[in-house]
PDB file of N, CA and C in Angstrom:
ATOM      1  N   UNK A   1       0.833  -1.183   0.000  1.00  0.00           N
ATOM      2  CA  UNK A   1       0.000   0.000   0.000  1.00  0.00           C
ATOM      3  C   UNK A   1       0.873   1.239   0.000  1.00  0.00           C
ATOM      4  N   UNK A   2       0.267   2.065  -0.637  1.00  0.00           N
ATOM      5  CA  UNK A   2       1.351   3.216  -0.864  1.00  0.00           C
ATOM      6  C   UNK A   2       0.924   4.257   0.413  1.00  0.00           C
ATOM      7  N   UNK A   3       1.948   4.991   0.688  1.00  0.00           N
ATOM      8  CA  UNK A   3       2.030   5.838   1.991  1.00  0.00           C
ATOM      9  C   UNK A   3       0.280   6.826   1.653  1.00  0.00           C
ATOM     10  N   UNK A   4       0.116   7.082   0.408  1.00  0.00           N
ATOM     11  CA  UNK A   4      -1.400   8.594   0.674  1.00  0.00           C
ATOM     12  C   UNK A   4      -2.418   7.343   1.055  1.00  0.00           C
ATOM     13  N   UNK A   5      -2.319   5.849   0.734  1.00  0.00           N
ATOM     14  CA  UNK A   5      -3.251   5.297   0.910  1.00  0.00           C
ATOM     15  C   UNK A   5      -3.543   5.394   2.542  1.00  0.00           C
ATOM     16  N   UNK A   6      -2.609   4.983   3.370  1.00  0.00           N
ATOM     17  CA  UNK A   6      -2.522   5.300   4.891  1.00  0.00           C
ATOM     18  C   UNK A   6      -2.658   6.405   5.814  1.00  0.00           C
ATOM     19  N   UNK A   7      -1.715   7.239   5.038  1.00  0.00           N
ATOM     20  CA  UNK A   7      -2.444   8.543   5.329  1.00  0.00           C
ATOM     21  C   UNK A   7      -3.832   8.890   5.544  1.00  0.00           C
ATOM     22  N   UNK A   8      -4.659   8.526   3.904  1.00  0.00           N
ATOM     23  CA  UNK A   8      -5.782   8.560   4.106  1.00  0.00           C
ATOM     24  C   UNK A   8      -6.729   8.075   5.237  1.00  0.00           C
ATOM     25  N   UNK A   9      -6.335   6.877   5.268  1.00  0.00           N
ATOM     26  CA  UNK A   9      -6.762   5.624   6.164  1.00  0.00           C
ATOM     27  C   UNK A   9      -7.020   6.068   7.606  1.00  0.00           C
ATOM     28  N   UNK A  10      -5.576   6.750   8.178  1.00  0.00           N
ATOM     29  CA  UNK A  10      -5.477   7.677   9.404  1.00  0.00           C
ATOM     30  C   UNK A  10      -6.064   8.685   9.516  1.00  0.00           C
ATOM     31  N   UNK A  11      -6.492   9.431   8.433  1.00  0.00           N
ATOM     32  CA  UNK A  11      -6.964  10.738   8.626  1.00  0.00           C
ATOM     33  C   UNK A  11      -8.639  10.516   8.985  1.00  0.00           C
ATOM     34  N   UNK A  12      -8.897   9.778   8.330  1.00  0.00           N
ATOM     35  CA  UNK A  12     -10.756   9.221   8.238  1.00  0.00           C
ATOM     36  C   UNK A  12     -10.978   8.171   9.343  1.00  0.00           C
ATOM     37  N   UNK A  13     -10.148   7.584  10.044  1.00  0.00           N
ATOM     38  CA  UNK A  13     -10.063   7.366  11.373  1.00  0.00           C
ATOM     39  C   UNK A  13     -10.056   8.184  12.107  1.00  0.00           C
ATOM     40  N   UNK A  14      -9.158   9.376  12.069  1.00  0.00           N
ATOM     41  CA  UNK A  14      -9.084  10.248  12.983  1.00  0.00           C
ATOM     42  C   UNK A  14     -10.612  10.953  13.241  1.00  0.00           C
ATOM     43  N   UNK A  15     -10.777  11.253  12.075  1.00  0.00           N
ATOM     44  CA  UNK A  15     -11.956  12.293  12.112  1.00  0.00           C
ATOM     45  C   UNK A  15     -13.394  11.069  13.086  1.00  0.00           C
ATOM     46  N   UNK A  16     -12.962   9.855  12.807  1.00  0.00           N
ATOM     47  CA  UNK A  16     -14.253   9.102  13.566  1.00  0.00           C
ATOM     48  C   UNK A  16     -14.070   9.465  14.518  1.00  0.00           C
ATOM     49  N   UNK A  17     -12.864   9.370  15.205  1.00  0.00           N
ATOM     50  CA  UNK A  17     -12.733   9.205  16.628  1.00  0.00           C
ATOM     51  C   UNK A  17     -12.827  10.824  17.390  1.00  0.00           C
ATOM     52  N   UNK A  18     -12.264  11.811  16.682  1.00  0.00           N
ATOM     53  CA  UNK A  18     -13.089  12.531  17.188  1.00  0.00           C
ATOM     54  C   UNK A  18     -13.681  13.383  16.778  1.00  0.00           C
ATOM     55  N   UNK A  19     -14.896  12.726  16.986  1.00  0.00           N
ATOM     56  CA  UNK A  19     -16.358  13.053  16.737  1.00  0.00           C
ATOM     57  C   UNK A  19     -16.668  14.190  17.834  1.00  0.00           C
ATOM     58  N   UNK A  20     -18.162  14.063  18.213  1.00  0.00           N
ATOM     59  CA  UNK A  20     -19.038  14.867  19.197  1.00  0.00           C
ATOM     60  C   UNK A  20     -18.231  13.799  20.524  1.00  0.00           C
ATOM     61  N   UNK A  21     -18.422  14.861  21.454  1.00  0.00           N
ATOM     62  CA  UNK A  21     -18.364  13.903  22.447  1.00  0.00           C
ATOM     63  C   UNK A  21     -19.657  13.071  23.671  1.00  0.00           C
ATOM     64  N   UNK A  22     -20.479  12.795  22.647  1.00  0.00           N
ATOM     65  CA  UNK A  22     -21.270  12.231  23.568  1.00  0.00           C
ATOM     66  C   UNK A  22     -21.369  10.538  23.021  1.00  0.00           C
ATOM     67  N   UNK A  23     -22.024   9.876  24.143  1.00  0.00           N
ATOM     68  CA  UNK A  23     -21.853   8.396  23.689  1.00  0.00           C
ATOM     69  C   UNK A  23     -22.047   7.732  22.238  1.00  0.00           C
ATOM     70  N   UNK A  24     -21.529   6.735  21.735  1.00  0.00           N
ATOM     71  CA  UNK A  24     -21.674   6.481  21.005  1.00  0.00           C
ATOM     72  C   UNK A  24     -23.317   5.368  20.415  1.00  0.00           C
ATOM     73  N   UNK A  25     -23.487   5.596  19.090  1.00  0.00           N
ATOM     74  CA  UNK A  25     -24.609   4.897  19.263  1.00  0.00           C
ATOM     75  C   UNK A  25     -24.504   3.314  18.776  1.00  0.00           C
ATOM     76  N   UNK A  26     -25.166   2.522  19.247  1.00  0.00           N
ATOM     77  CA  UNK A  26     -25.038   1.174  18.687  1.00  0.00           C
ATOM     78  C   UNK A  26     -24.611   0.702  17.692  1.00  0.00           C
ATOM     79  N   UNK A  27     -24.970   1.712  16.700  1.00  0.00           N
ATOM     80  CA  UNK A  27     -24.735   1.347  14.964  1.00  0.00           C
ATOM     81  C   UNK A  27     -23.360   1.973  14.501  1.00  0.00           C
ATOM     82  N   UNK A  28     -23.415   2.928  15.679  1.00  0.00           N
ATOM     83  CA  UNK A  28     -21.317   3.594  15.152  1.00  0.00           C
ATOM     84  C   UNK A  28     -20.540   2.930  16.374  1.00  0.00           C
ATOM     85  N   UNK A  29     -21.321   2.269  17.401  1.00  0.00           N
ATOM     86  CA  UNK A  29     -20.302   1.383  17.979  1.00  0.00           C
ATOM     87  C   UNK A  29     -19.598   0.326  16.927  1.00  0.00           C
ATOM     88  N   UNK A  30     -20.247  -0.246  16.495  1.00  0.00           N
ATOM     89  CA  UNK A  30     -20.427  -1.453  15.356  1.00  0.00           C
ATOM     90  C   UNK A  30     -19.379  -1.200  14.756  1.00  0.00           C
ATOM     91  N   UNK A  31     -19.451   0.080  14.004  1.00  0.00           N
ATOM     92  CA  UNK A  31     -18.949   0.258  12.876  1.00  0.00           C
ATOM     93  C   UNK A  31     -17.528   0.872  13.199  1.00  0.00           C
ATOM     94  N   UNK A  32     -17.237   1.717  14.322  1.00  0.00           N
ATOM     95  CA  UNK A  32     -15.837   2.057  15.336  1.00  0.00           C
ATOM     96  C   UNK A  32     -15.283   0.704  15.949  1.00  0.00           C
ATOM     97  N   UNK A  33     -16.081  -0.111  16.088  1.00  0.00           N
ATOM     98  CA  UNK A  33     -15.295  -1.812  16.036  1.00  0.00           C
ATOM     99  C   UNK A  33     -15.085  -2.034  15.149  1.00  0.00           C
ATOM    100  N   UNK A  34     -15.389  -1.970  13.819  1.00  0.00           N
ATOM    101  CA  UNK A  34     -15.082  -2.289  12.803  1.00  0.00           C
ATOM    102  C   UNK A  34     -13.185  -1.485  11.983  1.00  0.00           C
ATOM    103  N   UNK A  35     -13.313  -0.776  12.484  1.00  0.00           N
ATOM    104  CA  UNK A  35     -12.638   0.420  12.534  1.00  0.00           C
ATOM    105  C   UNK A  35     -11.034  -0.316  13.262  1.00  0.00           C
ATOM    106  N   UNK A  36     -11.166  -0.931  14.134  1.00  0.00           N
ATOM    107  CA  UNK A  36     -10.148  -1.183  14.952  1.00  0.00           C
ATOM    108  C   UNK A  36      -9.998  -2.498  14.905  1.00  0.00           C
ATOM    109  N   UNK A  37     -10.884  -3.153  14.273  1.00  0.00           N
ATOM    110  CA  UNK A  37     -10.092  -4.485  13.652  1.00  0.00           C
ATOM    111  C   UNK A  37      -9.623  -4.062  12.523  1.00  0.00           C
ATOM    112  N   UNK A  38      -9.840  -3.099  12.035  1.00  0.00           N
ATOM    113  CA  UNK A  38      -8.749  -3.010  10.518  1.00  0.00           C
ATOM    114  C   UNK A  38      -7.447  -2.436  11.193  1.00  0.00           C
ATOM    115  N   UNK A  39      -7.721  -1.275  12.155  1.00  0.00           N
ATOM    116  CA  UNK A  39      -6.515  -1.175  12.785  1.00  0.00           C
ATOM    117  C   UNK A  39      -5.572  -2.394  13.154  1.00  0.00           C
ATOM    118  N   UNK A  40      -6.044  -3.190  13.409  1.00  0.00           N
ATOM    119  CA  UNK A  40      -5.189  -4.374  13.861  1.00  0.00           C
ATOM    120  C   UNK A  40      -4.349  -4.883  13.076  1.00  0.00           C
ATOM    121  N   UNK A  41      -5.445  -5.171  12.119  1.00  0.00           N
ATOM    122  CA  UNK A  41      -4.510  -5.756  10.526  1.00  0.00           C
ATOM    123  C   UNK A  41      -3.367  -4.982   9.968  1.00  0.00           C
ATOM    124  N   UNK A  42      -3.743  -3.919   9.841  1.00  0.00           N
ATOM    125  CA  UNK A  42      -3.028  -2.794   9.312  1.00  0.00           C
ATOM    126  C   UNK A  42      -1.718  -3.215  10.152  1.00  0.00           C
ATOM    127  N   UNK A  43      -2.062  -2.763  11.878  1.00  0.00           N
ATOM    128  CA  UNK A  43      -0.850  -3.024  12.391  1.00  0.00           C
ATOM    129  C   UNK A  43      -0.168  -4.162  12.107  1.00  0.00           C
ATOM    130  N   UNK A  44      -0.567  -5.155  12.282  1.00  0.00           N
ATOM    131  CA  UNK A  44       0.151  -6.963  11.987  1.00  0.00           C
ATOM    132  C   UNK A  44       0.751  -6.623  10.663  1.00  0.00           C
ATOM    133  N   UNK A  45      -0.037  -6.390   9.742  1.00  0.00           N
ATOM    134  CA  UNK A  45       0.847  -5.902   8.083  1.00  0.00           C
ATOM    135  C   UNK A  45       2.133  -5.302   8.202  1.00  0.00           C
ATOM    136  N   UNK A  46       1.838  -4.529   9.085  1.00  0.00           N
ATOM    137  CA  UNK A  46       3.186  -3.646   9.283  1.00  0.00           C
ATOM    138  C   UNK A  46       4.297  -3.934  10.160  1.00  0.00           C
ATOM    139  N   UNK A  47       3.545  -4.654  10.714  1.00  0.00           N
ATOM    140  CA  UNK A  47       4.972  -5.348  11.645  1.00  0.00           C
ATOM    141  C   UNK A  47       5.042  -6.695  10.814  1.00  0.00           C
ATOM    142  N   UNK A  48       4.595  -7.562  10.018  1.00  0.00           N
ATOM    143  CA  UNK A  48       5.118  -8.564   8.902  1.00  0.00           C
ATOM    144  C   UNK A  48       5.724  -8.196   8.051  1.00  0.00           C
ATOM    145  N   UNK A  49       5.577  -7.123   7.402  1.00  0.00           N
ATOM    146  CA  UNK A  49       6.505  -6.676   6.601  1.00  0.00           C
ATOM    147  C   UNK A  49       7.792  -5.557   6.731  1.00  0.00           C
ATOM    148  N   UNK A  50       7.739  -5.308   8.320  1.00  0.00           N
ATOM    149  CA  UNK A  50       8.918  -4.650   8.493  1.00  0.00           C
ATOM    150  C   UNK A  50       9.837  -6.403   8.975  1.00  0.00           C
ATOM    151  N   UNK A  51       9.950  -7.112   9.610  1.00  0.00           N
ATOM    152  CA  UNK A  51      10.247  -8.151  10.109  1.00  0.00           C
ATOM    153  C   UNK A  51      10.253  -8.694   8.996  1.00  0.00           C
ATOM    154  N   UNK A  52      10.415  -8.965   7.724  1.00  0.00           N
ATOM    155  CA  UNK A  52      10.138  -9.763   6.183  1.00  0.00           C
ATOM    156  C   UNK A  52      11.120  -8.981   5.148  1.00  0.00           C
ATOM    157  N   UNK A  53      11.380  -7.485   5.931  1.00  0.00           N
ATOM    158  CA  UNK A  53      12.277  -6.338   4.869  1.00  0.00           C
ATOM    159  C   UNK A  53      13.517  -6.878   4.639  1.00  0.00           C
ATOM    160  N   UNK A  54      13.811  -6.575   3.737  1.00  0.00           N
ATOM    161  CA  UNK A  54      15.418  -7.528   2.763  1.00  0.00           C
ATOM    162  C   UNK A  54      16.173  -6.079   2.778  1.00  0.00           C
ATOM    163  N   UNK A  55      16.108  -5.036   3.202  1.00  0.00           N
ATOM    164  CA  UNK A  55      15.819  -3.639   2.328  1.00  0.00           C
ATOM    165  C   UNK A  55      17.648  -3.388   2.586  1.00  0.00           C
ATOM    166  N   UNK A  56      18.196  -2.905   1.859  1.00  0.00           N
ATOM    167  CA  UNK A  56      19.671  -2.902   1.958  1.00  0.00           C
ATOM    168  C   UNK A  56      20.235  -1.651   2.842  1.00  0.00           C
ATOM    169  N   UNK A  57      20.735  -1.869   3.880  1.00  0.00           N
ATOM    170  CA  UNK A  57      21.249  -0.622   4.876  1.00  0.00           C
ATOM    171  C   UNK A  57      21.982   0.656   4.142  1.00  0.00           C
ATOM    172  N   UNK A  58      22.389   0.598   2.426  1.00  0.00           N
ATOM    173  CA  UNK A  58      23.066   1.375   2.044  1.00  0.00           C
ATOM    174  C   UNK A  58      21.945   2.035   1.511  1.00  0.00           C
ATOM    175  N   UNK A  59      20.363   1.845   1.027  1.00  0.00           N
ATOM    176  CA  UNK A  59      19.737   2.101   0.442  1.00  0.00           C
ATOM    177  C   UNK A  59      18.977   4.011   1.322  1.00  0.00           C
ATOM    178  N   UNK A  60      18.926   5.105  -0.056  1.00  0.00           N
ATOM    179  CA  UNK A  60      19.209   6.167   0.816  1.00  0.00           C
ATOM    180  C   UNK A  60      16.956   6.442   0.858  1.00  0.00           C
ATOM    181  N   UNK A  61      16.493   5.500   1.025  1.00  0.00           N
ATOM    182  CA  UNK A  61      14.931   5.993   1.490  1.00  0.00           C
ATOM    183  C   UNK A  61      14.770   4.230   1.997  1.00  0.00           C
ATOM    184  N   UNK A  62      13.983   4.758   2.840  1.00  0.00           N
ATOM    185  CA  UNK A  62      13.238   3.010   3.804  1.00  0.00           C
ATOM    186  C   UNK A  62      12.097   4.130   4.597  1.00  0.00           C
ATOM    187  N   UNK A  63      10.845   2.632   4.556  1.00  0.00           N
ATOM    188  CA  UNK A  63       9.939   3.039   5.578  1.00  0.00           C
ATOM    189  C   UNK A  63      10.034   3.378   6.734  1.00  0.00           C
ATOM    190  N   UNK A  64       9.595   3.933   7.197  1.00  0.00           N
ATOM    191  CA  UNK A  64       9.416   3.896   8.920  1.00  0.00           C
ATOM    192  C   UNK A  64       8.898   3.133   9.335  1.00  0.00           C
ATOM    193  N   UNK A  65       8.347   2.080   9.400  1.00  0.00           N
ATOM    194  CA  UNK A  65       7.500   1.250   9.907  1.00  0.00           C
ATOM    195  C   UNK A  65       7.403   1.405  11.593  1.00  0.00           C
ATOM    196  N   UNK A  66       8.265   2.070  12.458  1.00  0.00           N
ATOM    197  CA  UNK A  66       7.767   1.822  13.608  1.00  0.00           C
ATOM    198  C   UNK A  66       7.084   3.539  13.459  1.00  0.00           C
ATOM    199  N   UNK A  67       7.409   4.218  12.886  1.00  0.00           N
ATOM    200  CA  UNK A  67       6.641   5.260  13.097  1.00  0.00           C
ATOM    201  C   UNK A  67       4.879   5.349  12.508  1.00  0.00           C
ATOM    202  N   UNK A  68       4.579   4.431  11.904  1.00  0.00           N
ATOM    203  CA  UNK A  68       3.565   3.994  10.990  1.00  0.00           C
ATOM    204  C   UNK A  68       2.660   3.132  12.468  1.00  0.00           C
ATOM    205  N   UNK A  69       3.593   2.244  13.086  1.00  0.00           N
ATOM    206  CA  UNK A  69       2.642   1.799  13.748  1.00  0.00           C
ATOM    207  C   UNK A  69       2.410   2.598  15.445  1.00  0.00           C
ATOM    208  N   UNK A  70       3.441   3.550  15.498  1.00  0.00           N
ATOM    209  CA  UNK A  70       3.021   4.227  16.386  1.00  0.00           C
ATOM    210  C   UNK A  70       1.367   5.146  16.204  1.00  0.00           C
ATOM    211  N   UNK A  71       1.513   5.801  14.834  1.00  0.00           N
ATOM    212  CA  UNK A  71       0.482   6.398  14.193  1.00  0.00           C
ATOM    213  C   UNK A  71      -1.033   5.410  14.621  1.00  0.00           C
ATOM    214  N   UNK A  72      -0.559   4.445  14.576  1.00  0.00           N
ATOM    215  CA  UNK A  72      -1.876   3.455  14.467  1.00  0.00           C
ATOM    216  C   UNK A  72      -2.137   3.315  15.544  1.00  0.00           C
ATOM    217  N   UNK A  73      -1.058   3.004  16.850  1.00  0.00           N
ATOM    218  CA  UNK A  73      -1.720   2.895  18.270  1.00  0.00           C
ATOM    219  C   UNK A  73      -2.506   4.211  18.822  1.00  0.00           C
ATOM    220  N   UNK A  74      -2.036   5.256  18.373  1.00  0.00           N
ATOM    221  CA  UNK A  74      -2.463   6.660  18.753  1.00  0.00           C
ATOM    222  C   UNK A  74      -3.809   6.602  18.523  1.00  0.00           C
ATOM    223  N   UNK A  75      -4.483   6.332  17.005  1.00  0.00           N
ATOM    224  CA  UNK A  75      -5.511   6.124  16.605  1.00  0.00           C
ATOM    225  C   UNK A  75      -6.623   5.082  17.127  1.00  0.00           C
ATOM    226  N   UNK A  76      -6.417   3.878  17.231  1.00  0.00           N
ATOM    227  CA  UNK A  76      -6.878   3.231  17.891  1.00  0.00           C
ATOM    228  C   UNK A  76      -6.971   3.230  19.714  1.00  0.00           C
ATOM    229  N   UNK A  77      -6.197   4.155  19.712  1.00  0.00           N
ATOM    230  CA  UNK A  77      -6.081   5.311  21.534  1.00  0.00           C
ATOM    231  C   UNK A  77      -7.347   6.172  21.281  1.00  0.00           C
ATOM    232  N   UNK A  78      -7.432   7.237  20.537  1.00  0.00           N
ATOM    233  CA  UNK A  78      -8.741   7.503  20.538  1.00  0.00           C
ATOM    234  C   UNK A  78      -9.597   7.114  20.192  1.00  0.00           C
ATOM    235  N   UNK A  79      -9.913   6.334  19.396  1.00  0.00           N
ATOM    236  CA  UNK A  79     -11.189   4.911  19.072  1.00  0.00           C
ATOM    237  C   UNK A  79     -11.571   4.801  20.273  1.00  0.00           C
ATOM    238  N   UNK A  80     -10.432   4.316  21.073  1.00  0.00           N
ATOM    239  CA  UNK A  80     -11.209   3.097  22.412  1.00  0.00           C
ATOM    240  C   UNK A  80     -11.426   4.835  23.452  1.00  0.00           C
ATOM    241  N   UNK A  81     -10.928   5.884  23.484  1.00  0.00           N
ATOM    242  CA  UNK A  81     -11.242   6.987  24.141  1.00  0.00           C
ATOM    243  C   UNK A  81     -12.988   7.536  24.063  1.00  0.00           C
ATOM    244  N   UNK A  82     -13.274   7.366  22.781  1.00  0.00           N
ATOM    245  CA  UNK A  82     -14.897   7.679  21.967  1.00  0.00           C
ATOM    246  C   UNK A  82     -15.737   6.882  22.328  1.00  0.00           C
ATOM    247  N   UNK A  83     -15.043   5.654  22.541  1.00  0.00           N
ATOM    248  CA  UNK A  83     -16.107   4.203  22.844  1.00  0.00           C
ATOM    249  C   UNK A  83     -16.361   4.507  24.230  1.00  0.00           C
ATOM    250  N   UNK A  84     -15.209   4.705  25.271  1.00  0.00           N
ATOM    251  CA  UNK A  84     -15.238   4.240  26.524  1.00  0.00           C
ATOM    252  C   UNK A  84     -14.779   5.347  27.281  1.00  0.00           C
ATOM    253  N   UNK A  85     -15.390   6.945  26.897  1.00  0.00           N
ATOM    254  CA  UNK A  85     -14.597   8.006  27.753  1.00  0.00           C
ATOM    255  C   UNK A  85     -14.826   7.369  29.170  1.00  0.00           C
ATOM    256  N   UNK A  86     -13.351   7.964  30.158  1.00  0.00           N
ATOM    257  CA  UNK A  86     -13.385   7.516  31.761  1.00  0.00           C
ATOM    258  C   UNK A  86     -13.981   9.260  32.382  1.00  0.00           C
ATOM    259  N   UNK A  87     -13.892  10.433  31.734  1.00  0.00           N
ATOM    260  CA  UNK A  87     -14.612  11.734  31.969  1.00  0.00           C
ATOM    261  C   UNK A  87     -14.258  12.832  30.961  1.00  0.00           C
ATOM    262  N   UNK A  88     -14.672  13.529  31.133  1.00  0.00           N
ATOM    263  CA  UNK A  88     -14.532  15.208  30.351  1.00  0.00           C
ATOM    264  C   UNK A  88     -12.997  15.413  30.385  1.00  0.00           C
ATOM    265  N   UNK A  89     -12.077  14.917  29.224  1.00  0.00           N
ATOM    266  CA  UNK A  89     -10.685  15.308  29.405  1.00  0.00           C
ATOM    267  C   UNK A  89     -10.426  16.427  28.166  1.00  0.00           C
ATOM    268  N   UNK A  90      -9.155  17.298  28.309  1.00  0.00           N
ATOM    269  CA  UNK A  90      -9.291  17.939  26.864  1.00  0.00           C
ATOM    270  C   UNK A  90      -8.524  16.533  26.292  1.00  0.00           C
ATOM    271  N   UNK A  91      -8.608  17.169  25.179  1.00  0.00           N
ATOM    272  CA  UNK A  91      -8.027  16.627  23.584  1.00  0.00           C
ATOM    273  C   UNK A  91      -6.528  16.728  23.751  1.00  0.00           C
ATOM    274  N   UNK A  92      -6.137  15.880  23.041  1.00  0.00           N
ATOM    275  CA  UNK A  92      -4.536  15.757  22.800  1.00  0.00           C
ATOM    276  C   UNK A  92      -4.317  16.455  21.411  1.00  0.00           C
ATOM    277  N   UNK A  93      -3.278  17.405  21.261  1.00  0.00           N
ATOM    278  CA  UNK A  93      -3.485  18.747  20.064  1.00  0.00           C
ATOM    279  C   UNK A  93      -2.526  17.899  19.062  1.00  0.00           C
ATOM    280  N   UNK A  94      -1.874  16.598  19.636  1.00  0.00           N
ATOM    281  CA  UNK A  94      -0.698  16.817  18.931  1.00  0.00           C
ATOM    282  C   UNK A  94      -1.180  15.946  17.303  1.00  0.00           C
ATOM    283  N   UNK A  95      -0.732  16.311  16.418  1.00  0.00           N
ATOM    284  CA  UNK A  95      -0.892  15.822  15.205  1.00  0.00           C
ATOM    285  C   UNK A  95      -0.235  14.464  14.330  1.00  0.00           C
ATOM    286  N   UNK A  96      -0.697  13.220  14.014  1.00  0.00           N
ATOM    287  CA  UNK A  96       0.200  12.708  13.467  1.00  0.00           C
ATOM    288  C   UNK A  96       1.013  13.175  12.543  1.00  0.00           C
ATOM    289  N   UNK A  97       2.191  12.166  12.217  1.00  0.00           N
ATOM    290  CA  UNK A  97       3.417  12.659  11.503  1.00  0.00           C
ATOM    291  C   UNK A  97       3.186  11.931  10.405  1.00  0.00           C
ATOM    292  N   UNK A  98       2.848  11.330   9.493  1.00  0.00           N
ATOM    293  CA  UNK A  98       2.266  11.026   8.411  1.00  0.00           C
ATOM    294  C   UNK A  98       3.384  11.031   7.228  1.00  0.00           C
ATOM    295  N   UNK A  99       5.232  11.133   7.665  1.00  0.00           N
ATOM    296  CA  UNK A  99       6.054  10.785   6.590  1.00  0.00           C
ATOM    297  C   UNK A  99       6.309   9.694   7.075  1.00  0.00           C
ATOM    298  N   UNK A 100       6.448   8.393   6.163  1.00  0.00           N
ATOM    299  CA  UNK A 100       7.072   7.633   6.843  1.00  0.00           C
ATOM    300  C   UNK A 100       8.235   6.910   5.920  1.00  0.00           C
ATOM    301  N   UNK A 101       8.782   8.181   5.383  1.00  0.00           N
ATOM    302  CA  UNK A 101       9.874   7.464   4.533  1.00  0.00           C
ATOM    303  C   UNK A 101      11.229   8.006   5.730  1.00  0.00           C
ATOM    304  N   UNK A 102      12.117   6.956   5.763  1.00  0.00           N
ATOM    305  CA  UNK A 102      13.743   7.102   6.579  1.00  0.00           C
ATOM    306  C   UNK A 102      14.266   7.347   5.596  1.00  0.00           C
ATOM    307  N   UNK A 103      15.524   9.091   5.601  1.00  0.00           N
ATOM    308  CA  UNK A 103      16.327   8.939   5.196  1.00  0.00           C
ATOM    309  C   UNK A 103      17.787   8.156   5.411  1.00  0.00           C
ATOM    310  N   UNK A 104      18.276   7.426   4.906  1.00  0.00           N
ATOM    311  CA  UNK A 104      19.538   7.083   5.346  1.00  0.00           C
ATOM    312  C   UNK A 104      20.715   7.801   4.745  1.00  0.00           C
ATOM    313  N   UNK A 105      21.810   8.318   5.466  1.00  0.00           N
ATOM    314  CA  UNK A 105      23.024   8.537   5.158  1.00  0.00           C
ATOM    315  C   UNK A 105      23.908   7.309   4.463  1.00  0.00           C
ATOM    316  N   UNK A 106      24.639   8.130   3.280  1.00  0.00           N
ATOM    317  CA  UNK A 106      25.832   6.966   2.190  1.00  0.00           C
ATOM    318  C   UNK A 106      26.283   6.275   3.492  1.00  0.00           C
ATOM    319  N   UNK A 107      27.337   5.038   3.207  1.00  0.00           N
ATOM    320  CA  UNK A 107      28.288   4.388   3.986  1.00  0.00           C
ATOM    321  C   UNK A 107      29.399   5.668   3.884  1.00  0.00           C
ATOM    322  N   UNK A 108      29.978   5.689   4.778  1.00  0.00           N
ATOM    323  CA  UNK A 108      30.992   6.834   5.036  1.00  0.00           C
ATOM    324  C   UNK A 108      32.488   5.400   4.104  1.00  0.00           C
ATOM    325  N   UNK A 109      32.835   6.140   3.281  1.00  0.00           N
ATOM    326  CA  UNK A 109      33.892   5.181   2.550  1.00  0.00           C
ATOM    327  C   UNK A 109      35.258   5.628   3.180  1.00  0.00           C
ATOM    328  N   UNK A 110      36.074   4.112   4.021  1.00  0.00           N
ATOM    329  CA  UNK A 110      37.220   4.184   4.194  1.00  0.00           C
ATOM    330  C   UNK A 110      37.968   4.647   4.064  1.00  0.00           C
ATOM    331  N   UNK A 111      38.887   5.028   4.650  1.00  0.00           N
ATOM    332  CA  UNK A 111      40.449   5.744   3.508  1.00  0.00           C
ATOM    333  C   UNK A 111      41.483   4.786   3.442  1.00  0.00           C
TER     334      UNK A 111
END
């Protein structure tokens, strides 16, 4: 999947989760479960294919993959926040980071 696909993915999650803040209703419970089993997958994908990467240490772009699945726990943090507020808290301002390409530096060549 290409990175705008995820992006996307995160952003239209985000916006579920925060919603209004009053309870949720049966039919967007459903469907905010639904929501966080894809989160899951997503995550497992991403940790199978970072754990599966061949990707060459000299190579100067690589995923982030742990920053990808940090993105995803955050998200699925406010999912289960919408489902199950514990009281009236503010909002967390901070924004995902949504690059998830690593630059790498050349091999520094011997002398």
């Amino acid at each position: 999947m290409s990175t705008t696909v995820f992006r996307c993915f995160l952003l239209l999650s985000l916006a579920i989760a925060h919603g209004s803040g009053y309870a949720a209703s049966a039919d967007e419970q459903i469907r905010l479960s639904m929501v966080q089993q894809q989160l899951d997958n997503i995550e497992r994908l991403a940790t199978q294919t970072e754990l599966a990467n061949t990707t060459e240490q000299n190579e100067r772009y690589r995923f982030d993959y742990p920053r990808l699945i940090q993105d995803i726990k955050r998200i699925r943090h406010g999912v289960q926040g919408y489902l199950f507020p514990s009281r009236a808290q503010p909002r967390d301002p901070a924004e995902l980071v949504g690059d998830y390409r690593l630059d790498t530096l050349p091999p520094e060549s011997s002398p």
